[in-house]
N, C-alpha and C. Protein backbone atom coordinates (compact mmCIF):
# COMPACT_ATOMS: atom_id res chain seq x y z
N UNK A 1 0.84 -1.20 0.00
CA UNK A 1 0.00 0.00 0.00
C UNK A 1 0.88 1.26 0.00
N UNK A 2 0.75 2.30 -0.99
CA UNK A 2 1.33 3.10 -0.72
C UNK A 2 1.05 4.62 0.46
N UNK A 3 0.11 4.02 1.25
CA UNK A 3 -0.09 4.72 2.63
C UNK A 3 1.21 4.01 3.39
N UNK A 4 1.81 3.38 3.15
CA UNK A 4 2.96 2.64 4.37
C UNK A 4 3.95 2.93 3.80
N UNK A 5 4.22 3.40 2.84
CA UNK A 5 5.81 4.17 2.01
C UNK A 5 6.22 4.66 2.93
N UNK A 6 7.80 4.67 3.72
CA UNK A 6 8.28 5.85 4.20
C UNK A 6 8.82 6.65 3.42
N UNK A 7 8.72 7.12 2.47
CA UNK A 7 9.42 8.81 1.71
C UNK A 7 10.43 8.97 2.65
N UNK A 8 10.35 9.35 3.52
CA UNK A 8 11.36 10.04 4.57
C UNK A 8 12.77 9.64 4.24
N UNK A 9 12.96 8.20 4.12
CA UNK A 9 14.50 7.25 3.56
C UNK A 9 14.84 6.86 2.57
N UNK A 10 15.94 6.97 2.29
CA UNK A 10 15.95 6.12 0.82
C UNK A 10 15.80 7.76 -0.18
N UNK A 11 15.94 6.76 -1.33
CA UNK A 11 15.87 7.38 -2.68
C UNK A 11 14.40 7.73 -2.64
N UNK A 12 14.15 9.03 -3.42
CA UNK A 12 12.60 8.84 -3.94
C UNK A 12 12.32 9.85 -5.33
N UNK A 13 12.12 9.54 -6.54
CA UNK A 13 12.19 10.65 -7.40
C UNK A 13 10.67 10.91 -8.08
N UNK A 14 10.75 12.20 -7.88
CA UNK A 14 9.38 13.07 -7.77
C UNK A 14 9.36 13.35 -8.92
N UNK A 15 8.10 13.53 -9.78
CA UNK A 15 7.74 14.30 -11.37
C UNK A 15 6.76 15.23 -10.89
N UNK A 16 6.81 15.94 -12.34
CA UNK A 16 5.86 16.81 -12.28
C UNK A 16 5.21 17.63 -13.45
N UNK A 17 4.43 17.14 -14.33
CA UNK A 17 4.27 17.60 -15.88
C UNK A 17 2.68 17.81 -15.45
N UNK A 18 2.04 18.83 -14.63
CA UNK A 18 0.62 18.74 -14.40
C UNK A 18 0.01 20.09 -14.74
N UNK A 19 1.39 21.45 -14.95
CA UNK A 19 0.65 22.34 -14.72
C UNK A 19 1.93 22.84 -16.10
N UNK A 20 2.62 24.37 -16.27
CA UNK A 20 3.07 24.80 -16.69
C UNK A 20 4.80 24.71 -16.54
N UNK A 21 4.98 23.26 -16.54
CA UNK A 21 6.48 22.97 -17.01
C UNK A 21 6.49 21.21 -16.38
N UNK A 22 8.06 21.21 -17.04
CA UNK A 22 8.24 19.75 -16.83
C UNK A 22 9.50 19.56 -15.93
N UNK A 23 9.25 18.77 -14.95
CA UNK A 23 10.31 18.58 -13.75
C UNK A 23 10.13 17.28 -13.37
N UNK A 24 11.69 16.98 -12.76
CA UNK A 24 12.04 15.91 -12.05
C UNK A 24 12.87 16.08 -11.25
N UNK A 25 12.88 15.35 -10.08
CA UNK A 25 14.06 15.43 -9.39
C UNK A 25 14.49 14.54 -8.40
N UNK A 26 15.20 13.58 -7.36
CA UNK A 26 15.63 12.78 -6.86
C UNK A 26 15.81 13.56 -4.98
N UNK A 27 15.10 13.04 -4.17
CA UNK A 27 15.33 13.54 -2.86
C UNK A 27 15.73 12.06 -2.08
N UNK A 28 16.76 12.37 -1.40
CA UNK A 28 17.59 10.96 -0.60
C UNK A 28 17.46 11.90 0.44
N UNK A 29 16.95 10.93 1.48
CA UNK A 29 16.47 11.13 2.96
C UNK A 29 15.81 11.94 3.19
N UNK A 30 14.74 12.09 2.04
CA UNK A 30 14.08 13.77 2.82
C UNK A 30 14.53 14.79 2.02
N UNK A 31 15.61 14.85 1.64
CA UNK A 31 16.47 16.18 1.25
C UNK A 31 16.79 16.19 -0.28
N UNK A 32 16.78 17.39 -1.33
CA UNK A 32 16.34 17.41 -2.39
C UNK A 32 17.94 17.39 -3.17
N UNK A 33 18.25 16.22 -3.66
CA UNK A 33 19.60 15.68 -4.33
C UNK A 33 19.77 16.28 -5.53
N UNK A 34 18.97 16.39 -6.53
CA UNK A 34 19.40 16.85 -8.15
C UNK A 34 17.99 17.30 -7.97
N UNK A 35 17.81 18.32 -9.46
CA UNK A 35 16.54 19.10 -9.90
C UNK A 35 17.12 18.95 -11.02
N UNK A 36 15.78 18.97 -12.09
CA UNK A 36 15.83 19.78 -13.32
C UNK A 36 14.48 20.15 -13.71
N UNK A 37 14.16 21.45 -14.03
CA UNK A 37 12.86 21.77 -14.49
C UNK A 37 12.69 22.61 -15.77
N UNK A 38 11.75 22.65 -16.30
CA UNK A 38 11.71 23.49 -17.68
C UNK A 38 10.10 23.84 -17.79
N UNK A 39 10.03 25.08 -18.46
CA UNK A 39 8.82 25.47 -18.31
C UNK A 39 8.10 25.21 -20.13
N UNK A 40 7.42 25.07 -19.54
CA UNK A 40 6.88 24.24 -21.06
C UNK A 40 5.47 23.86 -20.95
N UNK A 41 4.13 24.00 -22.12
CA UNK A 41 2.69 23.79 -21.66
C UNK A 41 2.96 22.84 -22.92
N UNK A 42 3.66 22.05 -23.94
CA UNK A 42 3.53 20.94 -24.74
C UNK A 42 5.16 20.25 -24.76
N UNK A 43 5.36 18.96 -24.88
CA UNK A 43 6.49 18.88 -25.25
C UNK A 43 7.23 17.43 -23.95
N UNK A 44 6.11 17.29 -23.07
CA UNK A 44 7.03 16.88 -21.73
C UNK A 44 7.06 15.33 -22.42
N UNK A 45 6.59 14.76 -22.80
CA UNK A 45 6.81 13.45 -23.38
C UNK A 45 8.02 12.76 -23.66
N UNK A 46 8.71 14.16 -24.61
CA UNK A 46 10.12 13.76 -24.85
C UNK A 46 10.87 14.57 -23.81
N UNK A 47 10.28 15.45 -23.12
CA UNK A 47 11.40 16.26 -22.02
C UNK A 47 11.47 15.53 -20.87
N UNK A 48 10.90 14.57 -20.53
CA UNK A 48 10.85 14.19 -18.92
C UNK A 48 11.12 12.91 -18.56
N UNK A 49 11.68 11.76 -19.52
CA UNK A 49 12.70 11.37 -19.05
C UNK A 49 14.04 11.17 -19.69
N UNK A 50 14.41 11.79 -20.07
CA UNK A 50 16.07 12.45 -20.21
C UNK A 50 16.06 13.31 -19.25
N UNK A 51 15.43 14.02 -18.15
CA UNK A 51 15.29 14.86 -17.22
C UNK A 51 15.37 14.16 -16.18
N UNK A 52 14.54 12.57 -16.19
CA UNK A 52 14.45 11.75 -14.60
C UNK A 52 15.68 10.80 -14.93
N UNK A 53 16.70 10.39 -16.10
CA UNK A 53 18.01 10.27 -15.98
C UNK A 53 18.92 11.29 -15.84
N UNK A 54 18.88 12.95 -16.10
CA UNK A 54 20.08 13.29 -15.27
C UNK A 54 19.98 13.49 -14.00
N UNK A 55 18.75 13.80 -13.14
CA UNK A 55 18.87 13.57 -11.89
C UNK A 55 19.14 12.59 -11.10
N UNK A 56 18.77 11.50 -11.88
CA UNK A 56 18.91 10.25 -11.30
C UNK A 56 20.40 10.17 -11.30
N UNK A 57 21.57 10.34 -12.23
CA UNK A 57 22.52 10.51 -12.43
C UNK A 57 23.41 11.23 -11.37
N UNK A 58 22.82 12.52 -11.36
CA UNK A 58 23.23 13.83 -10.99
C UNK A 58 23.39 13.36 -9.23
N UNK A 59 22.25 12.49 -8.74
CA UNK A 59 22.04 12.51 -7.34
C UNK A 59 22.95 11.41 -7.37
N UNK A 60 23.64 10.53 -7.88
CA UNK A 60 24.40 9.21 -7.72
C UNK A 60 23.40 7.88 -6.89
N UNK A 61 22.49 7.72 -7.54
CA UNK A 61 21.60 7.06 -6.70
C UNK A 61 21.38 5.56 -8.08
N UNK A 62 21.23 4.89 -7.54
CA UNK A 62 20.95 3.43 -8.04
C UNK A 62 19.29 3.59 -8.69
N UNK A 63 18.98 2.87 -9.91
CA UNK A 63 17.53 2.82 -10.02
C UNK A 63 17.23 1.57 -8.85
N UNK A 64 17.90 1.05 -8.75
CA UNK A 64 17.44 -0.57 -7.79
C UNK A 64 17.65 0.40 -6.40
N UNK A 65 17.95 1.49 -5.99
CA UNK A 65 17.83 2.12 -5.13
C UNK A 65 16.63 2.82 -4.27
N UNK A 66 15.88 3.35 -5.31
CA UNK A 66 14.76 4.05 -5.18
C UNK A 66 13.67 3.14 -4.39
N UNK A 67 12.79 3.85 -3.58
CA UNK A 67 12.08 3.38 -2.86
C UNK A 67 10.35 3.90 -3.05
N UNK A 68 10.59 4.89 -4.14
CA UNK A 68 9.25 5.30 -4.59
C UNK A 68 9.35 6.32 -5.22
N UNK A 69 8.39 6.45 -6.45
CA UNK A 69 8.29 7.11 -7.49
C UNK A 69 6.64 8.07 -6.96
N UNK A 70 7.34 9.10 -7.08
CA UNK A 70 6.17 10.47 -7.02
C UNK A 70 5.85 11.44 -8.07
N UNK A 71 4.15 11.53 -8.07
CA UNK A 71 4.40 12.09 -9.40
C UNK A 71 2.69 12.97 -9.23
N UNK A 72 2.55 14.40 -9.64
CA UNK A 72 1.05 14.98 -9.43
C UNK A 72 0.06 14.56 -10.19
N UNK A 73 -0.87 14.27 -9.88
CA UNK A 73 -2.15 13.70 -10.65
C UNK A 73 -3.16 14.57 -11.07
N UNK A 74 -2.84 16.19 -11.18
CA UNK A 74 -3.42 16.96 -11.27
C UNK A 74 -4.72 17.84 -10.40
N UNK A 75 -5.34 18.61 -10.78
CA UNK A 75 -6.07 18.69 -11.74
C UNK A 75 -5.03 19.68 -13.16
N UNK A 76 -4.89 19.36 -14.30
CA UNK A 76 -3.98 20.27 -15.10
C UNK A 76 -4.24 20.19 -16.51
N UNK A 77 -2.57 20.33 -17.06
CA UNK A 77 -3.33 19.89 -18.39
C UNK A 77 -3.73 18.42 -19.00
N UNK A 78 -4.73 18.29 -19.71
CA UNK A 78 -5.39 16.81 -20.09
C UNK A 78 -3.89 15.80 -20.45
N UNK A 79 -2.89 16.30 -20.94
CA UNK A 79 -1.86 15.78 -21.59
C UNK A 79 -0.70 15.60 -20.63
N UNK A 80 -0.50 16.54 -20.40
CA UNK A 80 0.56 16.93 -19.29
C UNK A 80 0.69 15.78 -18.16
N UNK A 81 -0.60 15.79 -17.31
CA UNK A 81 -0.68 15.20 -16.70
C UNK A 81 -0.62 13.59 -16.82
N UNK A 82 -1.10 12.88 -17.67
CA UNK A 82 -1.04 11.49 -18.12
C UNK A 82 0.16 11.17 -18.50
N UNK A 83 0.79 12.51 -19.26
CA UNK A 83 3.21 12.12 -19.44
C UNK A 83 2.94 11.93 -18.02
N UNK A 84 3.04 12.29 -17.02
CA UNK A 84 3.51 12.26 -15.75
C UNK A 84 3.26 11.11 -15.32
N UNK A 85 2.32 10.91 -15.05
CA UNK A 85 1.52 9.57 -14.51
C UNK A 85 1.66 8.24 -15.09
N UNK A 86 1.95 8.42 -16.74
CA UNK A 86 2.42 7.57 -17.30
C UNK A 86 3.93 7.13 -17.15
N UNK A 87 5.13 8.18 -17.25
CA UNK A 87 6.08 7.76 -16.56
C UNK A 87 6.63 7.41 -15.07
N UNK A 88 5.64 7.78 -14.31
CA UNK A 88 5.69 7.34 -13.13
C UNK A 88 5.18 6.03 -12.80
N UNK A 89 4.42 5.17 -13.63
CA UNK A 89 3.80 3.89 -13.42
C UNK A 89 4.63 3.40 -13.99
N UNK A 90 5.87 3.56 -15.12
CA UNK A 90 6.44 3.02 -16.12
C UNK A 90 7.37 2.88 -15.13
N UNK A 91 8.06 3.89 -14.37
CA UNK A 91 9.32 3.87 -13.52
C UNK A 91 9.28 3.11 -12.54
N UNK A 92 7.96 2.59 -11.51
CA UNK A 92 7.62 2.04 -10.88
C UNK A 92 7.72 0.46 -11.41
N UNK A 93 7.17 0.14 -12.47
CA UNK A 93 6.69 -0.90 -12.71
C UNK A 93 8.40 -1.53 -13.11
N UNK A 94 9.29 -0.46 -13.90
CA UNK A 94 10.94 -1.33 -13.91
C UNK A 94 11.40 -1.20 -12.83
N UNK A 95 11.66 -0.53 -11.94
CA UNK A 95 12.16 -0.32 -10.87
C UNK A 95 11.84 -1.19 -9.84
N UNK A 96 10.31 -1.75 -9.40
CA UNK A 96 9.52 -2.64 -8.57
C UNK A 96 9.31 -2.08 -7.43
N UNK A 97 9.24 -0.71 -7.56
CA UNK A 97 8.63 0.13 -6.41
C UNK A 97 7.35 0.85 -6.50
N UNK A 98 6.56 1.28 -5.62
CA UNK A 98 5.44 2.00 -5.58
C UNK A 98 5.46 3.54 -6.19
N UNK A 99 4.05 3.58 -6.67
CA UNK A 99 4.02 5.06 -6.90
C UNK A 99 2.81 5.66 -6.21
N UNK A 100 3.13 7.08 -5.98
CA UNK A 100 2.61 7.70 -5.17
C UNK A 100 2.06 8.90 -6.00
N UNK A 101 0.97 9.17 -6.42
CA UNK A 101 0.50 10.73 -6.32
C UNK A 101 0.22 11.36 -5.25
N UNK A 102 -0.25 12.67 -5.89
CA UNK A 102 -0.86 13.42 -4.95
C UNK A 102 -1.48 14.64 -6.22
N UNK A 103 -2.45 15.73 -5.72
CA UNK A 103 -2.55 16.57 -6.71
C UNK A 103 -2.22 17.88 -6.65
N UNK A 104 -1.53 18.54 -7.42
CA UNK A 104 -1.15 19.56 -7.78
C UNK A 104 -1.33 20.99 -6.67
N UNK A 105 -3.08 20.78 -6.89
CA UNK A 105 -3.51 21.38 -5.91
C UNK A 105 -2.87 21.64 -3.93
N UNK A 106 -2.68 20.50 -3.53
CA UNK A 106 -2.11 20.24 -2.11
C UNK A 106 -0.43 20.66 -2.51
N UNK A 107 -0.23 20.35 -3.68
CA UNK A 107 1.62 20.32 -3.73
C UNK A 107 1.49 21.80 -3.43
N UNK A 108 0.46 22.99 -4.43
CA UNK A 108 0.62 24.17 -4.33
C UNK A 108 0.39 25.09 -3.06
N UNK A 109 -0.29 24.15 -2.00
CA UNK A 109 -0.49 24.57 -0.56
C UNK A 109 0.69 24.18 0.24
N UNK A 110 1.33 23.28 -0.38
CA UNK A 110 2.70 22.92 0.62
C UNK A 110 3.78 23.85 0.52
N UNK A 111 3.40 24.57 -0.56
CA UNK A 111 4.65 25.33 -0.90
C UNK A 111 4.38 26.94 -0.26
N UNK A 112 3.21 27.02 -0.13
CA UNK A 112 2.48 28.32 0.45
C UNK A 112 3.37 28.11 2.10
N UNK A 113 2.67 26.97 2.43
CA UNK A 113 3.21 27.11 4.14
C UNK A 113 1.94 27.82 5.36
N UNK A 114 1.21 27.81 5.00
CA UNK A 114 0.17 28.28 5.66
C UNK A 114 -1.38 28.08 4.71
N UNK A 115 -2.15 28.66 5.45
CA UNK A 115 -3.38 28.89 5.52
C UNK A 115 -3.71 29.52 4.00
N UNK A 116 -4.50 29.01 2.83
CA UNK A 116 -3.96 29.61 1.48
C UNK A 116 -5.49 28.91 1.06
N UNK A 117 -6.07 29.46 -0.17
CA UNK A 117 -6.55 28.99 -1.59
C UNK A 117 -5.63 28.70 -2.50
N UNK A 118 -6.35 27.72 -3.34
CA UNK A 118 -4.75 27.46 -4.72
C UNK A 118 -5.49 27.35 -5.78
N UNK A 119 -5.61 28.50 -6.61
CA UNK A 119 -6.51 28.23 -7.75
C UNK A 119 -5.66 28.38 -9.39
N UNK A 120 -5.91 27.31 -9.91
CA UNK A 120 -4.88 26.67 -11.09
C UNK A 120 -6.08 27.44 -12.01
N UNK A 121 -5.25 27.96 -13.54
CA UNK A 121 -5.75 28.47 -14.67
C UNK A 121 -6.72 27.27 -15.47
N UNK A 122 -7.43 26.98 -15.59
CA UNK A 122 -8.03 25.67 -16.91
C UNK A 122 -8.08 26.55 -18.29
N UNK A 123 -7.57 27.71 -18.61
CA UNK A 123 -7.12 28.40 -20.39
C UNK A 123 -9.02 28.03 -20.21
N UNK A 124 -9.66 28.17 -19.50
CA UNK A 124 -11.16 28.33 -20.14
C UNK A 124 -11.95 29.32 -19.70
N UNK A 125 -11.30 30.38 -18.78
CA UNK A 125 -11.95 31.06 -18.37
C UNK A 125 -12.33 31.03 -16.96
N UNK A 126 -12.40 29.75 -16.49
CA UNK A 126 -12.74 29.58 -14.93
C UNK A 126 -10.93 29.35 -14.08
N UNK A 127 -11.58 27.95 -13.30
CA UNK A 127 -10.09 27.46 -12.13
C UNK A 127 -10.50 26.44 -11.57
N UNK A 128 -9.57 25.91 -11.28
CA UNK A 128 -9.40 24.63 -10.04
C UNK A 128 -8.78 25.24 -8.99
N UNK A 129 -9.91 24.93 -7.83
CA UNK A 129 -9.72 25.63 -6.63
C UNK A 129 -10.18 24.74 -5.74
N UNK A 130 -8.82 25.00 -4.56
CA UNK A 130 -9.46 23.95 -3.04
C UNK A 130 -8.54 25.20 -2.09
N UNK A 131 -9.35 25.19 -1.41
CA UNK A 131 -8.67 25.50 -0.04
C UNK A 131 -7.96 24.45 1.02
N UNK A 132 -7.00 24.86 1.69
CA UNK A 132 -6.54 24.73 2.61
C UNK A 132 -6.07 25.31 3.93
N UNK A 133 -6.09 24.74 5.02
CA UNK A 133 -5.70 25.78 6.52
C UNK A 133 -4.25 25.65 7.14
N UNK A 134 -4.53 25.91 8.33
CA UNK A 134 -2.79 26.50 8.52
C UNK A 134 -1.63 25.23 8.26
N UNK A 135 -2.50 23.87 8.54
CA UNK A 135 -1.74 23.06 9.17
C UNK A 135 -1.41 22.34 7.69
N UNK A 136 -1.66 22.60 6.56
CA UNK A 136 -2.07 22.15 4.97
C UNK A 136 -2.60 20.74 4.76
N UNK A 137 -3.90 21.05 5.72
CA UNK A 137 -4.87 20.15 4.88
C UNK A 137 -6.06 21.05 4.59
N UNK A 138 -6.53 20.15 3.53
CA UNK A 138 -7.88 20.63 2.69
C UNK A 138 -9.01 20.62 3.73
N UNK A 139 -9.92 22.05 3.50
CA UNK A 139 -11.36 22.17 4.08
C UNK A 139 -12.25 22.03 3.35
N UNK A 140 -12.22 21.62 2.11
CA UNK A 140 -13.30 21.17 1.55
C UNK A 140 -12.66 20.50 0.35
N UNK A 141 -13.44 20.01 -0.79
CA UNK A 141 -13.12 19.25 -1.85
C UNK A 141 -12.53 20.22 -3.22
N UNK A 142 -12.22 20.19 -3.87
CA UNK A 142 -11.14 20.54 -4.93
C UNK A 142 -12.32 20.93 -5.97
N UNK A 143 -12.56 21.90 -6.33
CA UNK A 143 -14.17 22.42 -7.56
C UNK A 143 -13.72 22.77 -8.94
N UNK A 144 -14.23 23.15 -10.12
CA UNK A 144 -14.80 24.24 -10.79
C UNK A 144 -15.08 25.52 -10.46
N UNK A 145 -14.49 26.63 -10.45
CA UNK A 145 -15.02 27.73 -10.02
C UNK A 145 -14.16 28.63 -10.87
N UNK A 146 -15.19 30.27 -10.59
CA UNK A 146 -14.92 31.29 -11.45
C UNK A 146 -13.51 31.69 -11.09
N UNK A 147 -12.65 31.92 -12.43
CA UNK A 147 -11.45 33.05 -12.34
C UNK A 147 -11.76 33.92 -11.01
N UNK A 148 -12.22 34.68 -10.61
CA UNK A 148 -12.24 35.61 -9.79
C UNK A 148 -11.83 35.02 -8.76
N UNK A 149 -12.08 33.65 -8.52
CA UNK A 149 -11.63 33.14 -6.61
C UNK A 149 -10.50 33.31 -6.67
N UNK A 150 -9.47 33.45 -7.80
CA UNK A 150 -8.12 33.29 -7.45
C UNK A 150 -7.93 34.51 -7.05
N UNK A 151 -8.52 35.68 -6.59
CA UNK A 151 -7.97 36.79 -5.86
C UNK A 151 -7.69 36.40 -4.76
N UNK A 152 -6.11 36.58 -4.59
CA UNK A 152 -5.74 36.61 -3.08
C UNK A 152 -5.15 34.96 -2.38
N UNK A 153 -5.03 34.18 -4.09
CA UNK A 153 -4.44 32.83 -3.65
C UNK A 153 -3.48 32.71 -4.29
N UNK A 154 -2.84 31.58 -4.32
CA UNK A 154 -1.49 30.97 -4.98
C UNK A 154 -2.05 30.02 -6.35
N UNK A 155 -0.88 30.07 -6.95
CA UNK A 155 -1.19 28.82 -7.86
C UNK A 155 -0.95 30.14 -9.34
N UNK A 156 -0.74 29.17 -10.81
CA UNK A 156 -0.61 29.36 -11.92
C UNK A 156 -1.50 30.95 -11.62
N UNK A 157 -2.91 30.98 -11.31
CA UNK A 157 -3.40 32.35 -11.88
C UNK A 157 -2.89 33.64 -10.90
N UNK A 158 -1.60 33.16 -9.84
CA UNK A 158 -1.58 34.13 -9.18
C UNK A 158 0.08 34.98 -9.53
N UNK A 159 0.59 34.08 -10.65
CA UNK A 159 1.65 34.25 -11.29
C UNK A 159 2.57 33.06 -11.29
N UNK A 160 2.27 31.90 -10.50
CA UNK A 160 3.26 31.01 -10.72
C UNK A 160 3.61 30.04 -12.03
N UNK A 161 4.32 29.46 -11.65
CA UNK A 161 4.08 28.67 -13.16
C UNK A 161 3.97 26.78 -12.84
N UNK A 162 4.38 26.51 -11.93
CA UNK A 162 4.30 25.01 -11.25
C UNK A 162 4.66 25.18 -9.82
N UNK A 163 4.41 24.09 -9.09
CA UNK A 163 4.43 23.85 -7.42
C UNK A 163 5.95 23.75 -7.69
N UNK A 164 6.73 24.05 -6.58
CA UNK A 164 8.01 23.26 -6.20
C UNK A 164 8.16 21.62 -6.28
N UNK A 165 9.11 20.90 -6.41
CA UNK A 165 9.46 19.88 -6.28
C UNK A 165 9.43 19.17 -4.84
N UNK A 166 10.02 20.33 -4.17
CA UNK A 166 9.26 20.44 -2.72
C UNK A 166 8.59 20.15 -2.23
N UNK A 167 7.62 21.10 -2.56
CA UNK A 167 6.13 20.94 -2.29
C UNK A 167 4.99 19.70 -2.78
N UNK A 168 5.76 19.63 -3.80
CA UNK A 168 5.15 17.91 -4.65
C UNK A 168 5.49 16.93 -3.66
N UNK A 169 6.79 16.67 -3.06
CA UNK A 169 7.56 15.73 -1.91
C UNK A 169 6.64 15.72 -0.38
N UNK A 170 6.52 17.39 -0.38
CA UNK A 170 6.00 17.54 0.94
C UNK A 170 4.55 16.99 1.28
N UNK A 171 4.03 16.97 0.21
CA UNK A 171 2.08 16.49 0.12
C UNK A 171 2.49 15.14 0.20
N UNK A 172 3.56 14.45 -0.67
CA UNK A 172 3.46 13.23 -0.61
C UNK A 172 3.90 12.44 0.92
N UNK A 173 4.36 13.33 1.70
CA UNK A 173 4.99 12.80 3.06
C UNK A 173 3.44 12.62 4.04
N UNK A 174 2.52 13.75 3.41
CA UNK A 174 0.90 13.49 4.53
C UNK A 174 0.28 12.47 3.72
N UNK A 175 0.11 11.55 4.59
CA UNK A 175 -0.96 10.69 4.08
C UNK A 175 -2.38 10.75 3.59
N UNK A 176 -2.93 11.67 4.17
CA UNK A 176 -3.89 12.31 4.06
C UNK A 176 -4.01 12.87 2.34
N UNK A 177 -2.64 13.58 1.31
CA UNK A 177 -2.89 13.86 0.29
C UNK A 177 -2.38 12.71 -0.99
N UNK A 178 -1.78 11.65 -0.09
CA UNK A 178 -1.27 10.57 -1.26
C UNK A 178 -3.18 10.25 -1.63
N UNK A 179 -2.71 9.80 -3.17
CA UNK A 179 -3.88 9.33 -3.76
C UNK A 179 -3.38 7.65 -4.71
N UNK A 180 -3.76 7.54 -5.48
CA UNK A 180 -3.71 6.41 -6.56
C UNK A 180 -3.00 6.98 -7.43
N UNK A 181 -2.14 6.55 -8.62
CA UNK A 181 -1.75 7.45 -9.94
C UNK A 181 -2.89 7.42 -10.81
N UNK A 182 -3.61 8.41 -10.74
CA UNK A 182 -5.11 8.12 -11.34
C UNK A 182 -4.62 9.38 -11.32
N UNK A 183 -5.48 10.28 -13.36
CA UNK A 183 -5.33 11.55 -13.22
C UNK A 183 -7.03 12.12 -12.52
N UNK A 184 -6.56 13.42 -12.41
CA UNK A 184 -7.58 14.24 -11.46
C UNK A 184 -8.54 14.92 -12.45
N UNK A 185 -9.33 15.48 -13.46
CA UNK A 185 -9.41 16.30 -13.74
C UNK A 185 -10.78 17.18 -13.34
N UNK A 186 -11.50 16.67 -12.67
CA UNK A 186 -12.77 17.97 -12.17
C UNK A 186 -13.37 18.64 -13.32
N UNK A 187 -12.97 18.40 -15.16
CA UNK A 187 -13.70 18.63 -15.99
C UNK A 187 -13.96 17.74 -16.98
N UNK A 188 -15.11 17.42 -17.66
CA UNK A 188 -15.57 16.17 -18.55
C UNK A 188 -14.40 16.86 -19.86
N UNK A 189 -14.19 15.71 -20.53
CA UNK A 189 -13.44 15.85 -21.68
C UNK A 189 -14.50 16.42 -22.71
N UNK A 190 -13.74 17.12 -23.48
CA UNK A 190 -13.74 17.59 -25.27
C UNK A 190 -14.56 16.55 -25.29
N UNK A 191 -13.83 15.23 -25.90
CA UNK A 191 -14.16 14.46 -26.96
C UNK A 191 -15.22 13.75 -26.15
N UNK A 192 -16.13 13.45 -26.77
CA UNK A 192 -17.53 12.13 -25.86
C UNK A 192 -17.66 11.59 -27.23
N UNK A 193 -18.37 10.20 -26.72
CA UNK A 193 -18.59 9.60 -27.52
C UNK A 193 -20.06 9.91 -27.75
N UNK A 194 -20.50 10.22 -29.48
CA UNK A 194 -22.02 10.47 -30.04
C UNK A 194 -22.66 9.06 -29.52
N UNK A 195 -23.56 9.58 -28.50
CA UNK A 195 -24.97 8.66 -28.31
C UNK A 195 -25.24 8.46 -29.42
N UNK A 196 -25.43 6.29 -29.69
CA UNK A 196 -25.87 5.79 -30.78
C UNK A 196 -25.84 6.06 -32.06
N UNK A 197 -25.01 7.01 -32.43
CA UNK A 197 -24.58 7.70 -33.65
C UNK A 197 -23.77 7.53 -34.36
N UNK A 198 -23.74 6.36 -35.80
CA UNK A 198 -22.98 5.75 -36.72
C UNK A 198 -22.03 6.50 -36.86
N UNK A 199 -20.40 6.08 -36.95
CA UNK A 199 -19.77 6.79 -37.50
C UNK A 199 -19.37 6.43 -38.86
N UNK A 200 -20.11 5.47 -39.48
CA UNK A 200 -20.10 5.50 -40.92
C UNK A 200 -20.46 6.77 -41.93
């Protein structure tokens, strides 16, 4: 189960392709060994792992080392997020360690450090918004809501461009924000399939 991971020891290398760039990075004991990040809204497919080998590199750490693969499950972009999740099940599954999400949302409250809203851009006009309190857990569930809530919070519409690597690590240490590698998204897709409607 990945509620019984200790993160805390060991190798653990974190992704992050959920919001406005592509990152990886390797934290041994807690403490953040190699980074590499790039800001980028298409492209992470081929950017992110040649990115989770030089850190992996960079930190001198064994793949038979690692003790768990972390990676945000969004809510973000439709694409973005599934590179992530997809190489994080991929890394897991050679490696024979667990993976851990968490979403975007909580990574962006870990990095606040207090008592915060975190409302992410969806390019549609609205946001993905959850609150959180001092101690960074969530007071209610993660929504749909208007652009305007992001007055006065963190996250992409308040100028950022992605959570810390950090802060991705730090959600994953509460149990409370690990999830499944399942993506998040809080909006129905574009594409549906036409009710009963030939596509001949």
């Amino acid at each position: 189960m990945t509620e019984q991971v200790e993160l805390g020891l060991g190798a653990v290398v974190v992704l992050d392709t959920a919001g406005r760039a592509c990152q990886a990075g390797v934290f041994v004991d807690g403490a953040l060994r190699a980074a590499r990040r790039s800001e980028m809204q298409h492209g992470q497919a081929e950017a992110l792992l040649p990115m989770v080998e030089a850190v992996v590199a960079e930190a001198g750490v064994d793949y038979a080392a690692v003790r768990a693969v972390v990676a945000t499950a969004g809510p973000g972009s439709f694409t973005g997020l599934r590179v992530g999740l997809a190489a994080a099940q991929g890394l897991g599954l050679a490696i024979g360690c667990p993976v851990v999400a968490v979403s975007s949302l909580a990574a962006w409250a870990m990095d606040a450090n207090g008592a915060v809203r975190v409302a992410l851009d969806t390019r549609r006009g609205d946001a993905f918004v959850q609150e959180f309190d001092a101690e960074g857990r969530a007071t209610g569930a993660a929504f749909l809501g208007d652009a305007a809530l992001a007055d006065g919070s963190v996250g992409d519409l308040a100028g950022g461009v992605a959570p810390s690597l950090a802060g991705v690590f730090a959600a994953a240490l509460r149990p409370e924000h690990r999830r499944p590698p399942l993506p998040i998204y809080l909006r129905e897709a574009d594409a549906v399939p036409q009710g009963g409607a030939s596509c001949a």
